[in-house]
Protein backbone atom coordinates (compact mmCIF):
# COMPACT_ATOMS: atom_id res chain seq x y z
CA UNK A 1 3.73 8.59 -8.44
CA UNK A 2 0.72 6.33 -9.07
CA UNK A 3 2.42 5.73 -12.14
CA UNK A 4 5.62 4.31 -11.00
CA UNK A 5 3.97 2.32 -8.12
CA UNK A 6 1.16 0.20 -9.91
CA UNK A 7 3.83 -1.81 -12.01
CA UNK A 8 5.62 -2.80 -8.64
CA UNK A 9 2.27 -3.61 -7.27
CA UNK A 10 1.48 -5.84 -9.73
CA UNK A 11 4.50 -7.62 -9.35
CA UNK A 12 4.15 -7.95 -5.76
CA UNK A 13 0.56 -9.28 -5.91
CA UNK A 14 1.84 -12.40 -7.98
CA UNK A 15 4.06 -12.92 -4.80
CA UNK A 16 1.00 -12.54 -2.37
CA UNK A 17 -1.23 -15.10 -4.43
CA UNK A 18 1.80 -17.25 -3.53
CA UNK A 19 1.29 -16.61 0.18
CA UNK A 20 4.63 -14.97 1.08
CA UNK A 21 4.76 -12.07 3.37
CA UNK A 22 6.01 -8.95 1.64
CA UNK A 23 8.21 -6.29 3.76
CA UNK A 24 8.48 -2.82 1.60
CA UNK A 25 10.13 0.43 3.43
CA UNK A 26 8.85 3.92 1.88
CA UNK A 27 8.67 7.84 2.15
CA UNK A 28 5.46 9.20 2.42
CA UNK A 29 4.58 10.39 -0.93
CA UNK A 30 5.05 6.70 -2.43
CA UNK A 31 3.06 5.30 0.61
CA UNK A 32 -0.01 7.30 -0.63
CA UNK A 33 0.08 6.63 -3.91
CA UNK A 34 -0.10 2.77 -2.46
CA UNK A 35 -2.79 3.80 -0.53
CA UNK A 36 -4.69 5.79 -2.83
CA UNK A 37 -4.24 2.49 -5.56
CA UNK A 38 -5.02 -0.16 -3.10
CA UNK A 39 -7.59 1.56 -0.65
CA UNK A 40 -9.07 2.91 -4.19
CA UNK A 41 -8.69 6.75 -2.50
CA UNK A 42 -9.11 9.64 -5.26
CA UNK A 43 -6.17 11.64 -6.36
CA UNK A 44 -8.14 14.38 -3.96
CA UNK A 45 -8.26 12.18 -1.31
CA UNK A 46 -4.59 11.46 -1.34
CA UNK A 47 -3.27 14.68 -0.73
CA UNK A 48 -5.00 13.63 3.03
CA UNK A 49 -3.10 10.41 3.72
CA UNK A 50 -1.06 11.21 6.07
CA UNK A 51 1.43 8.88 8.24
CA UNK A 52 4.05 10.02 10.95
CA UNK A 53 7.15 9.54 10.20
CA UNK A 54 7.97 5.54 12.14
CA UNK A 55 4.62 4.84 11.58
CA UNK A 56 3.94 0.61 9.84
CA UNK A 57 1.66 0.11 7.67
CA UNK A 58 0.02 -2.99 7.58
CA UNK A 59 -1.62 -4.29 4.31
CA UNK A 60 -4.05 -7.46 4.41
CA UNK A 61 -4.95 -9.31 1.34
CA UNK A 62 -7.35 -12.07 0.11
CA UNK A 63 -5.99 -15.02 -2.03
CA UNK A 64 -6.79 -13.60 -4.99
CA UNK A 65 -4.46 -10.25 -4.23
CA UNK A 66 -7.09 -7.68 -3.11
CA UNK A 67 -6.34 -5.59 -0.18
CA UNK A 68 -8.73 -6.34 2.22
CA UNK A 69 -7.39 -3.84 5.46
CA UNK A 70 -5.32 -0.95 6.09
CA UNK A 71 -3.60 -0.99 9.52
CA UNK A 72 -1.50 2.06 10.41
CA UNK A 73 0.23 1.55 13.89
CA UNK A 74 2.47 4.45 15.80
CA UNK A 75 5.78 3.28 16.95
């Protein structure tokens, strides 16, 4: 899954170093591959990312495109 997600990453980092919010609605197997790319988790690690079903995400970045904080929020 890490696979698939990076290239979509990358394109959605050229949009953040534009400064335009980005709104992207997932299951929870792509959500930790996110996680485990942008939070730099190991593929062990991943298999313990866990969010509820509702839950938002919230991803912070700099200007350059690096993810500076992980917010996960119940609903």
């Amino acid at each position: 899954m890490v696979r698939r997600v990076r290239p979509w990453l990358d394109d959605v980092r050229g949009h953040l170093t534009a400064s335009r919010n980005i709104a992207a609605f997932t299951h929870g197997t792509t959500l930790r591959a996110l996680r485990m790319v942008l939070e730099g988790h190991s593929p062990e690690e991943m298999y313990d990312l866990r969010a509820a079903n509702g839950d938002v995400v919230l991803f912070r970045f700099d200007p350059s495109g690096n993810c500076q904080l992980a917010n996960i929020q119940a609903i």
